[in-house]
N, C-alpha and C. Protein backbone atom coordinates (compact mmCIF):
# COMPACT_ATOMS: atom_id res chain seq x y z
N UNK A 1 28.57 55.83 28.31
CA UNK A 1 27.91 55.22 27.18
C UNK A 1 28.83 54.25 26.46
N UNK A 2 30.04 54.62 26.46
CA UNK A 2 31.09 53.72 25.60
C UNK A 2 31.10 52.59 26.89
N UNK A 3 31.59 52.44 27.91
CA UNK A 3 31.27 51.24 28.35
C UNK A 3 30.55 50.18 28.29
N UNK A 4 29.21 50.83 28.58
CA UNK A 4 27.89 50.43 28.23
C UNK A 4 27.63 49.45 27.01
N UNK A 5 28.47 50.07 25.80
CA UNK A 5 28.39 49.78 24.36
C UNK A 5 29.17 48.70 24.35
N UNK A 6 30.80 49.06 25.02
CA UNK A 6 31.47 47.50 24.92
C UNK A 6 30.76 46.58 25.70
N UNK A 7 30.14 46.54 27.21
CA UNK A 7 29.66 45.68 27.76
C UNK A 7 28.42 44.57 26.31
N UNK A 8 27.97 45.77 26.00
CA UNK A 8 26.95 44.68 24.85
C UNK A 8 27.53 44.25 24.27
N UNK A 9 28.65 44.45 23.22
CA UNK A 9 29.43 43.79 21.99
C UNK A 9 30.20 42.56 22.36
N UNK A 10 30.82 43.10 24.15
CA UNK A 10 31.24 41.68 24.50
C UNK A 10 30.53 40.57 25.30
N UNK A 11 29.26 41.51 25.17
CA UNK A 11 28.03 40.19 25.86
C UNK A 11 27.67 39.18 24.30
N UNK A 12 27.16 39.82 23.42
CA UNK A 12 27.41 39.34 22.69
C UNK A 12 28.18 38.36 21.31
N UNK A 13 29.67 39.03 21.76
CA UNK A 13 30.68 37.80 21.42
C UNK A 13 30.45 36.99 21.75
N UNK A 14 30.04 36.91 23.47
CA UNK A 14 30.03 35.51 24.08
C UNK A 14 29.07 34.65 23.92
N UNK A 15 27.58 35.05 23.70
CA UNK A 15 26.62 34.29 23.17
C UNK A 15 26.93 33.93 21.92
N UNK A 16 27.72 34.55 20.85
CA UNK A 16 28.09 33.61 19.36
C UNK A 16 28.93 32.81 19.92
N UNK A 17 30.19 32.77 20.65
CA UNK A 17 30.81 31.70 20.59
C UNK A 17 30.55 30.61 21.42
N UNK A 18 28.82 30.66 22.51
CA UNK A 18 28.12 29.75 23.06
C UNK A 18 27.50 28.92 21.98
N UNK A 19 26.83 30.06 21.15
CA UNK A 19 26.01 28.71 20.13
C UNK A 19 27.25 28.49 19.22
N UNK A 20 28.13 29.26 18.98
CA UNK A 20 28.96 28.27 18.04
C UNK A 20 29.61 27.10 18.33
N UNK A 21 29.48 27.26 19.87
CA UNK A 21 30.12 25.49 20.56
C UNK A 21 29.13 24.47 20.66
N UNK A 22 27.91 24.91 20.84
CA UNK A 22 26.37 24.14 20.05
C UNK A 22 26.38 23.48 19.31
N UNK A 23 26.75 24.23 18.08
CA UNK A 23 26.61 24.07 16.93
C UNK A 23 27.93 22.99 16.34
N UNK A 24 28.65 22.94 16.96
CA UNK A 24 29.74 22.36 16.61
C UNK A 24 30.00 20.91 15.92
N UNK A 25 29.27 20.44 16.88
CA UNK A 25 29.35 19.20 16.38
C UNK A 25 28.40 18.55 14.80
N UNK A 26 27.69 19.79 14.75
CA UNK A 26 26.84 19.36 13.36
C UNK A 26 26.96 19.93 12.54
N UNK A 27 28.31 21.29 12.09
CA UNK A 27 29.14 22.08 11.61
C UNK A 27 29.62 21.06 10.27
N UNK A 28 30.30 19.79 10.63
CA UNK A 28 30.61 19.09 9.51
C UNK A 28 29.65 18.17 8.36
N UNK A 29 28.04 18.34 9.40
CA UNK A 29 27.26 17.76 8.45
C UNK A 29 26.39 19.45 7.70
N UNK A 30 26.39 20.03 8.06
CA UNK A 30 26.14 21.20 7.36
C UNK A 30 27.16 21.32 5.90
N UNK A 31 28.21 21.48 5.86
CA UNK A 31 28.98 21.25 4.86
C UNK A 31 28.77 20.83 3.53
N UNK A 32 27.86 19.48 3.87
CA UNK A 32 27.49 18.74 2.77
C UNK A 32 26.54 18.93 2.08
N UNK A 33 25.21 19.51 3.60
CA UNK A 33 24.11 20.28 2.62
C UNK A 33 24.04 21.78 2.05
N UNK A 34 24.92 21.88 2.07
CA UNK A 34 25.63 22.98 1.22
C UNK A 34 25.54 22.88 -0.44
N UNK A 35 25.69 21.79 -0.69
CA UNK A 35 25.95 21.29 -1.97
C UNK A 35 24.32 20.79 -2.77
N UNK A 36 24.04 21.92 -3.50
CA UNK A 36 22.38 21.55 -4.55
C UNK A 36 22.52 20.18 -4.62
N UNK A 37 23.58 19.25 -4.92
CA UNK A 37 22.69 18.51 -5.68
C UNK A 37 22.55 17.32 -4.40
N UNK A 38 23.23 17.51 -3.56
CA UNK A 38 22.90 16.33 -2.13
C UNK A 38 21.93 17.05 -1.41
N UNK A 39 21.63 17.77 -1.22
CA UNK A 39 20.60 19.06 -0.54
C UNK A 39 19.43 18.55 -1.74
N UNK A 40 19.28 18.56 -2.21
CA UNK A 40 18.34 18.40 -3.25
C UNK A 40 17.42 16.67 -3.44
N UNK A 41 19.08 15.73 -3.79
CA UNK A 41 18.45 14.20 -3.79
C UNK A 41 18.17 13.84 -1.67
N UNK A 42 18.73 14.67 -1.02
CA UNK A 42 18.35 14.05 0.31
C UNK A 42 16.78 14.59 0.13
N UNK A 43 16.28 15.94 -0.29
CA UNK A 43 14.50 16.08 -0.06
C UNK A 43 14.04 15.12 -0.97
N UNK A 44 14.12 14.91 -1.96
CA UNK A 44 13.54 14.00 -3.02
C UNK A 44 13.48 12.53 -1.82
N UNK A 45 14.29 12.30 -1.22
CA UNK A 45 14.37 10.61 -1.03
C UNK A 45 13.22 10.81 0.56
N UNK A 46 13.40 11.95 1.58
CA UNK A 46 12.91 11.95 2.32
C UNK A 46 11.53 12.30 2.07
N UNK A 47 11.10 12.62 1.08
CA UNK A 47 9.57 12.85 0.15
C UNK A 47 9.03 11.68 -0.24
N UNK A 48 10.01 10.78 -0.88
CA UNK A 48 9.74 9.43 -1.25
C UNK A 48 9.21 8.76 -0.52
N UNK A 49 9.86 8.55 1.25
CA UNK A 49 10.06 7.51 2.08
C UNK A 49 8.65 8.10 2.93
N UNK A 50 8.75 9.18 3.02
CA UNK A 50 7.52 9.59 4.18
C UNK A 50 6.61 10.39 3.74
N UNK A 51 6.63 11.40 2.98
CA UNK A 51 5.41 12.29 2.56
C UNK A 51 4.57 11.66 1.05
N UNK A 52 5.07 11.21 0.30
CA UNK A 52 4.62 10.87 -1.18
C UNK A 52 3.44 9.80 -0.34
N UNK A 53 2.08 9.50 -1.19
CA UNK A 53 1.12 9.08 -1.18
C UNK A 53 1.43 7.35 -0.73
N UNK A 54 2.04 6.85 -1.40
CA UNK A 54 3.22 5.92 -1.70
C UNK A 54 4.26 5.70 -1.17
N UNK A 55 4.08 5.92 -0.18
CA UNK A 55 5.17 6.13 1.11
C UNK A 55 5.90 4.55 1.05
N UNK A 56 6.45 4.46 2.15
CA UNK A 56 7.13 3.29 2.56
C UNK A 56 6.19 2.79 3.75
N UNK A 57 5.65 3.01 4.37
CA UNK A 57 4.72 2.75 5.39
C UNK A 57 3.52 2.09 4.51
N UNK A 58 3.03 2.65 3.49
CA UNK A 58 1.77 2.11 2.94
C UNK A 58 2.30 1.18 2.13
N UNK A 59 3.39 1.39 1.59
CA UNK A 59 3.60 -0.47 1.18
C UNK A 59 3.97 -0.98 1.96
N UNK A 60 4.47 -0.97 3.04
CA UNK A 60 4.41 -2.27 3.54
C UNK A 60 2.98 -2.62 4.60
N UNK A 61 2.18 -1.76 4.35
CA UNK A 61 0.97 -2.69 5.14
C UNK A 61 0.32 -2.57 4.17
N UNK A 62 -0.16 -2.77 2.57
CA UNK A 62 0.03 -2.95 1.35
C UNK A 62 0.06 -4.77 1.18
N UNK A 63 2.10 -4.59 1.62
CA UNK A 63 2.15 -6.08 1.63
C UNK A 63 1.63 -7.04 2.36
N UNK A 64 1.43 -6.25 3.49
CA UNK A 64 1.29 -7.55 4.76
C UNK A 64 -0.12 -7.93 4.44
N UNK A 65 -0.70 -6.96 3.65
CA UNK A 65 -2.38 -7.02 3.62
C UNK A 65 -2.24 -8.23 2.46
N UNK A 66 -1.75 -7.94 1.32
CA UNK A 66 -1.41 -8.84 0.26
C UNK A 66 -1.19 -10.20 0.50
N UNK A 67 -0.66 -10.67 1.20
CA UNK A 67 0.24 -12.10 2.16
C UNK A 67 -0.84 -12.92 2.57
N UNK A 68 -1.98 -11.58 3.08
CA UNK A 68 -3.12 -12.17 4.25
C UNK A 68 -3.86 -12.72 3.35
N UNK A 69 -3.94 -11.88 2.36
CA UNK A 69 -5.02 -11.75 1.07
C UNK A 69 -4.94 -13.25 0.42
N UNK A 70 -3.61 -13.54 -0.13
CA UNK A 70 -3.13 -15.04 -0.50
C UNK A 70 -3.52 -15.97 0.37
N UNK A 71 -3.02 -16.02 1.29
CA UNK A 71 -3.03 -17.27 2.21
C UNK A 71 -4.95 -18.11 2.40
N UNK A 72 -5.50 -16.41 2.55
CA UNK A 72 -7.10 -16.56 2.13
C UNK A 72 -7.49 -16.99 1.25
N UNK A 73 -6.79 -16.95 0.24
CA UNK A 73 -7.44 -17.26 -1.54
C UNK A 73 -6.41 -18.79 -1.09
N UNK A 74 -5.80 -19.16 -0.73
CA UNK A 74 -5.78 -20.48 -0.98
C UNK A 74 -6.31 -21.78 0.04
N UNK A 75 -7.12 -21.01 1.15
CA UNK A 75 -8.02 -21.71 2.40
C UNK A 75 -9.21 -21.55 1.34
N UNK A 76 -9.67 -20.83 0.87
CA UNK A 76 -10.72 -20.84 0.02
C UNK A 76 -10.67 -21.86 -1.27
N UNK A 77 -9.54 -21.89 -1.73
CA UNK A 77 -9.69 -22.56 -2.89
C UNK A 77 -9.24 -24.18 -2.34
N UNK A 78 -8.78 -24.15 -1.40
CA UNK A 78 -8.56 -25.63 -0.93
C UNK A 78 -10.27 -26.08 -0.58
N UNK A 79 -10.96 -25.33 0.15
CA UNK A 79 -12.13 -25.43 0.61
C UNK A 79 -13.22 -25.49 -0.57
N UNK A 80 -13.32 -24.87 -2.06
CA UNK A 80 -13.73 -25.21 -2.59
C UNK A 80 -13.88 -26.73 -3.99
N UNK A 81 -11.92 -27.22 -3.85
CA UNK A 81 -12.05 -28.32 -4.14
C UNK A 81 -12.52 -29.51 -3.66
N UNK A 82 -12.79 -29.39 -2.08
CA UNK A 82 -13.49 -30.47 -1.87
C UNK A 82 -14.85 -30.26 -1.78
N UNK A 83 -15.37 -29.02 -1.36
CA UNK A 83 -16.73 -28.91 -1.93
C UNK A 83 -17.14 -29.05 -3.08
N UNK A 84 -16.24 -29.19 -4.43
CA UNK A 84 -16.78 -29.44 -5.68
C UNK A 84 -16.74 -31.42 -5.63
N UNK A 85 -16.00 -31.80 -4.99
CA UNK A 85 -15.72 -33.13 -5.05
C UNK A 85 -16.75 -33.41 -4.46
N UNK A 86 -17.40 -32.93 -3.46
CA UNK A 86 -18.21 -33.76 -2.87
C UNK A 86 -19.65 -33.78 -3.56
N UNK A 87 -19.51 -33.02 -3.81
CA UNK A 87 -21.00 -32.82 -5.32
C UNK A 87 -21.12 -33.65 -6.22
N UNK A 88 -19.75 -33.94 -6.76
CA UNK A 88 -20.00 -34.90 -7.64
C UNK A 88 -20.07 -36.11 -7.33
N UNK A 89 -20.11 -36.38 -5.86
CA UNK A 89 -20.23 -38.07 -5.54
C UNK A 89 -21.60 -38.20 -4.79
N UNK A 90 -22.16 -37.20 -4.59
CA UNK A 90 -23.84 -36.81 -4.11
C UNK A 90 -24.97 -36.59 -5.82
N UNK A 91 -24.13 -37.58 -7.11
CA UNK A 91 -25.40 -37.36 -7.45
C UNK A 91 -26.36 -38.56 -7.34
N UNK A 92 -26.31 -39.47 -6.93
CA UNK A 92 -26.93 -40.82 -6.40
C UNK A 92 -27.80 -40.09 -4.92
N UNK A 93 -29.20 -40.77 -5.10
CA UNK A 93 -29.84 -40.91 -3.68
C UNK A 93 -29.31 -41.34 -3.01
N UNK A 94 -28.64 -42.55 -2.79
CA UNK A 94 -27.71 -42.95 -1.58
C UNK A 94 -26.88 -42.37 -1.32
N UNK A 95 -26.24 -41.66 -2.03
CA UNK A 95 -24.71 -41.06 -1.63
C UNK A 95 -25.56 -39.65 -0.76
N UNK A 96 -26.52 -39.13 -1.39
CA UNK A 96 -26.80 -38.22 -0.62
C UNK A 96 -27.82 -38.05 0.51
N UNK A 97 -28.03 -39.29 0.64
CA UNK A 97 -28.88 -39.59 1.86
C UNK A 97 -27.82 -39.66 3.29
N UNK A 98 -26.85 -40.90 2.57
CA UNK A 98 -25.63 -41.12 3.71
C UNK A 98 -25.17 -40.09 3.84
N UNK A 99 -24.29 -38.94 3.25
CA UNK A 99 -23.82 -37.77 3.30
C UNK A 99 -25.31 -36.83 4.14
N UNK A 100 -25.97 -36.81 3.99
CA UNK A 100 -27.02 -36.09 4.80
C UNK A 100 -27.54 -36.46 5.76
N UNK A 101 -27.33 -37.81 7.12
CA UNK A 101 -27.03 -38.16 7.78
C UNK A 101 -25.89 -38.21 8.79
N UNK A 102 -24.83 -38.60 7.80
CA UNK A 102 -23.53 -38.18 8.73
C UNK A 102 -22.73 -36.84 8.59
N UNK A 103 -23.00 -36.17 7.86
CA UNK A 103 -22.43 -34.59 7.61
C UNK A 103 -23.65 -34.03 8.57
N UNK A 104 -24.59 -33.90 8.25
CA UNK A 104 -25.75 -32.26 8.58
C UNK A 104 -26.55 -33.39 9.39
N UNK A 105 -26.34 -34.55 10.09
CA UNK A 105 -27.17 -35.20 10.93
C UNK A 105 -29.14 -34.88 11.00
N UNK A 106 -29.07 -34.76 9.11
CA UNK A 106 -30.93 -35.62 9.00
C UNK A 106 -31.44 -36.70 9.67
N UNK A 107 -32.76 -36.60 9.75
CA UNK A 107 -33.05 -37.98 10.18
C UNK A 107 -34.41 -38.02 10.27
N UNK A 108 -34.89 -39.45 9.95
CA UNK A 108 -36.39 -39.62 9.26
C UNK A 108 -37.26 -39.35 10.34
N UNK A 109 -38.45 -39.33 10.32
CA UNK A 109 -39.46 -38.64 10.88
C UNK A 109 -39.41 -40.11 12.56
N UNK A 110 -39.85 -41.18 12.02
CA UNK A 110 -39.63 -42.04 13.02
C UNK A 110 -37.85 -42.37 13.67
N UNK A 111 -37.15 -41.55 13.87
CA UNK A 111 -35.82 -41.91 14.67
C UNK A 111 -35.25 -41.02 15.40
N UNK A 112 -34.36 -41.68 16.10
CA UNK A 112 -33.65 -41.00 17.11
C UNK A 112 -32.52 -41.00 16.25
N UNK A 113 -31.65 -39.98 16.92
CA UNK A 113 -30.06 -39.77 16.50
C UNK A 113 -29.51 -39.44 17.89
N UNK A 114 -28.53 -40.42 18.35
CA UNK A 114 -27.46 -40.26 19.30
C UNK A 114 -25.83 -39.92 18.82
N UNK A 115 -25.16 -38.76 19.78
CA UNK A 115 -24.00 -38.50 19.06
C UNK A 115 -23.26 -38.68 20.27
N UNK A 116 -22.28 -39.21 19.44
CA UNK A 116 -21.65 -40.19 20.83
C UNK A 116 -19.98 -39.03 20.14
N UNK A 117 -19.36 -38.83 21.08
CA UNK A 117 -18.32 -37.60 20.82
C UNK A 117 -16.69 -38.54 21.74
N UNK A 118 -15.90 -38.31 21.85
CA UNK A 118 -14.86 -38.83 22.41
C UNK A 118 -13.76 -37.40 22.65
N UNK A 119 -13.68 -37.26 23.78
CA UNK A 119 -12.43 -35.84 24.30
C UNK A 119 -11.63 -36.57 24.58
């Protein structure tokens, strides 16, 4: 039985000092989280960056959405200054006859319209 007993105690030494050679190399970063208050601001920051609602992931597709959002509001607003310009030079029948001919190609009951194109 006493054999028996050392055989386990020294089977077991040897599995601690297997994982303690495991373990070894990350022995010196253990150290540090040892310490409340770095143990503490490392969960706070890794809460910040990935779990909080407000992540770092949702702002930045947040921003990229934002960027898209601009660039839109100013194709739009370029697009609506000349649509306001052109209103105001369509308040004459002529202006908006010619403009309704060569923009939206109207055309009076007796005519043809040919569109001649160049590639």
């Amino acid at each position: 039985m006493c054999k028996w007993l050392s055989v386990y105690i020294c089977g077991m030494a040897e599995r601690d000092t297997t994982e303690k050679s495991r373990l070894a190399p990350f022995k010196k970063y253990f150290r540090y989280f040892r310490n409340k208050y770095i143990l503490s601001i490392t969960v706070v920051t890794l809460y910040a960056l990935f779990l909080d609602d407000d992540d770092m992931f949702t702002l930045i597709s947040q921003n990229s959405k934002l960027r898209k959002l601009k660039a839109d509001h100013a194709l739009v607003a370029e697009k609506l200054t000349k649509t306001t310009r052109t209103l105001k030079q369509l308040d004459h029948n002529a202006a908006l006859e010619r403009y309704a001919r060569e923009e939206k190609l109207f055309k009076k009951d007796n005519e043809d319209i040919f569109i001649i194109s160049y590639e």
